[in-house]
Protein backbone atom coordinates (compact mmCIF):
# COMPACT_ATOMS: atom_id res chain seq x y z
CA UNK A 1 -1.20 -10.73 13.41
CA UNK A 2 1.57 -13.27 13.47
CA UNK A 3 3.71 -12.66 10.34
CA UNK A 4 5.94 -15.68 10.66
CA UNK A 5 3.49 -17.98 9.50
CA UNK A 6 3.47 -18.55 5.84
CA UNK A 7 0.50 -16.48 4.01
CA UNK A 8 -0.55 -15.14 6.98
CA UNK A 9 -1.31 -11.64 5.73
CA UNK A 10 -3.06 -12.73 2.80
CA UNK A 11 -4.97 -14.78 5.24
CA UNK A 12 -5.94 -11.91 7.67
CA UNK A 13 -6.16 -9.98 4.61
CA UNK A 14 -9.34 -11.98 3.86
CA UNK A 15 -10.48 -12.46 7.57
CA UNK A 16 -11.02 -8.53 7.03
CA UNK A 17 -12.82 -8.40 3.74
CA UNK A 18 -15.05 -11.02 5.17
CA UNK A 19 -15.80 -9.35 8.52
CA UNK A 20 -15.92 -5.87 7.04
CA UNK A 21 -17.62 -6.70 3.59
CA UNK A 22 -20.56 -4.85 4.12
CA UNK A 23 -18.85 -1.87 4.90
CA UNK A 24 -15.83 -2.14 2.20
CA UNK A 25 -15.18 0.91 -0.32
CA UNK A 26 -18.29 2.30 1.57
CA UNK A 27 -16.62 4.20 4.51
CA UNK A 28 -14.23 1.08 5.51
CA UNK A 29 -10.75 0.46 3.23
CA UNK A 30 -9.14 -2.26 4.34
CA UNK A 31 -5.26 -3.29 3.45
CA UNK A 32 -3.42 -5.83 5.68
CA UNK A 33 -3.66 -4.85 9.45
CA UNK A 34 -4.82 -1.22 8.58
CA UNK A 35 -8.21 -0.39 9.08
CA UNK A 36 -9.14 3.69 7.68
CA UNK A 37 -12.66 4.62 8.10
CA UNK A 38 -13.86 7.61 6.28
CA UNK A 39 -16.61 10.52 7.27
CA UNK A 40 -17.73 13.77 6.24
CA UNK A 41 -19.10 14.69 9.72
CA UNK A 42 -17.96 13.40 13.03
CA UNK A 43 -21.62 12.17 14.07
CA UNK A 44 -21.30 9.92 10.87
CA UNK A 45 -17.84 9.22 12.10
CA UNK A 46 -18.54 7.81 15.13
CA UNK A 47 -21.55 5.92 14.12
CA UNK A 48 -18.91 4.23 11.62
CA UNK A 49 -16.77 3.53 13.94
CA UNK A 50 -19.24 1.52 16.08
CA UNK A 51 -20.29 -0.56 13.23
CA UNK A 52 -16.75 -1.40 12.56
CA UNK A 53 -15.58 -2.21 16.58
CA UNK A 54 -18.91 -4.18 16.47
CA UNK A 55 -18.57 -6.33 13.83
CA UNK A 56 -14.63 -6.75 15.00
CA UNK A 57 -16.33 -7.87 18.16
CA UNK A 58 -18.81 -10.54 16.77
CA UNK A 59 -15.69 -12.10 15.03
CA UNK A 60 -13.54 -12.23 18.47
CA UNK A 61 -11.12 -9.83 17.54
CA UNK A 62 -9.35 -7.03 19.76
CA UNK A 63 -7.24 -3.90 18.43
CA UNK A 64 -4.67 -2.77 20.07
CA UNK A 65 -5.55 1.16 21.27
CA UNK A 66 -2.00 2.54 21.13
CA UNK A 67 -1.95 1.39 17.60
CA UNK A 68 -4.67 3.08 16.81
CA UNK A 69 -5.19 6.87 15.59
CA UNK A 70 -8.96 8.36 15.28
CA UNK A 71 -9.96 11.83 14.17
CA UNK A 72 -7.28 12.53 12.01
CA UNK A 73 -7.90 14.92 9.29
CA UNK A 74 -4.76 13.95 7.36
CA UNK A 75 -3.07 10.35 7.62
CA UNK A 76 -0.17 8.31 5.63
CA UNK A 77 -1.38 5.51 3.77
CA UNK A 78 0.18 3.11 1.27
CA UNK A 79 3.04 5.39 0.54
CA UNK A 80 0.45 8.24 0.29
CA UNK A 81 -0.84 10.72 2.47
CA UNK A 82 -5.23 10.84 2.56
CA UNK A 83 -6.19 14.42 3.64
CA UNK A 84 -9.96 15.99 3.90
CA UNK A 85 -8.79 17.78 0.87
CA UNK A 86 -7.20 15.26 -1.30
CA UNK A 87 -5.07 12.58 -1.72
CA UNK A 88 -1.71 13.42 -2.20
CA UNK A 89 2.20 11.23 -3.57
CA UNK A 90 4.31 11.88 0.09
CA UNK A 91 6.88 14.44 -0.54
CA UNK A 92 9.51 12.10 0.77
CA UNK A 93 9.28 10.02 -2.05
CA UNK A 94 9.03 12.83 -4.99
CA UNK A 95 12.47 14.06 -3.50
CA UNK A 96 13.73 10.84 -3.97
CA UNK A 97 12.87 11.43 -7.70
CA UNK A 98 14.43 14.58 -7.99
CA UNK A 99 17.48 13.59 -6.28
CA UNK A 100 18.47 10.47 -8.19
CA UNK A 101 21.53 10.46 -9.34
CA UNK A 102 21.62 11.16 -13.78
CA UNK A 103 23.84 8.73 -15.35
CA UNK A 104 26.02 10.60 -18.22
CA UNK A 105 25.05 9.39 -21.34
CA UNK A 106 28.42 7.84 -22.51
CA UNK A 107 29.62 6.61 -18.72
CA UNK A 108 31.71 3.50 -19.30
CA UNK A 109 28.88 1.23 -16.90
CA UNK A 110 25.97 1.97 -19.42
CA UNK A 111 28.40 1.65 -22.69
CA UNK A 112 28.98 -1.53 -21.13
CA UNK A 113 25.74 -2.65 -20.17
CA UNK A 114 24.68 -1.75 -23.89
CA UNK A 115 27.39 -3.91 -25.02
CA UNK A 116 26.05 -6.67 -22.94
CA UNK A 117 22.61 -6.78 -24.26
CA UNK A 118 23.43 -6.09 -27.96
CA UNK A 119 25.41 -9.36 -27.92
CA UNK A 120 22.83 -11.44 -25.52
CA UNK A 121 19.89 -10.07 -28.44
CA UNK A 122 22.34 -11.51 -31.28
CA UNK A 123 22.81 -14.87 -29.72
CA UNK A 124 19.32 -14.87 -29.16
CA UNK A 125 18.72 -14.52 -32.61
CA UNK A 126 21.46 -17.15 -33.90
CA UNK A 127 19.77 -19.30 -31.43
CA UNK A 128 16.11 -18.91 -32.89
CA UNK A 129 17.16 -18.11 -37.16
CA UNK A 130 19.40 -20.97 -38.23
């Protein structure tokens, strides 16, 4: 996918939902140039799979095998991780939570910044109330 081209992942965005529309929220999810495909069993698996590098094929598209990861029981996706369990927020970003820095109530920054937008809402108002 070339990325320098204005809209182009919106573009192969809907390449893929057109190829891959019969098989979309079915076994097949679809988001930009990542393909996941979803089984219970691995017979099911693989038959999925085929119908997916087959319809990829009718359009004239190739993947890229080193790119690609199959029988994974637990993958990162969309700033989540998908498991055979369930899905679950990475841990990465929840520390990221609990690690933000807490701003003391009266710092001078937030007095300030209160400051700020109780005089920008008054001028609004003497702008709109004559």
């Amino acid at each position: 996918m070339l990325f320098e081209l204005t809209n182009t992942p919106a573009t192969f965005q809907r390449l893929m939902n057109y190829i891959l529309h019969n098989y979309l929220n079915n076994f097949v999810v679809v988001y930009l140039n990542d393909i996941l495909i979803c089984s219970d069993i691995f017979e099911e698996y693989l038959v999925h799979l085929r119908k997916v590098f087959i319809k990829l094929q009718e359009a004239n598209l190739v993947i890229k095998l080193k790119k690609c990861k199959f029988k994974q029981r637990k993958i990162k996706f969309l700033e989540h991780t998908i498991g055979t369990d369930r899905l679950r927020t990475n841990s990465e970003n929840i520390e990221k939570i609990i690690n933000y820095p807490v701003f003391i109530k009266d710092s001078p920054i937030i007095t300030f910044k209160f400051y700020l937008s109780c005089n920008l809402i008054v001028s609004l108002i003497n702008l709109i109330v004559p």
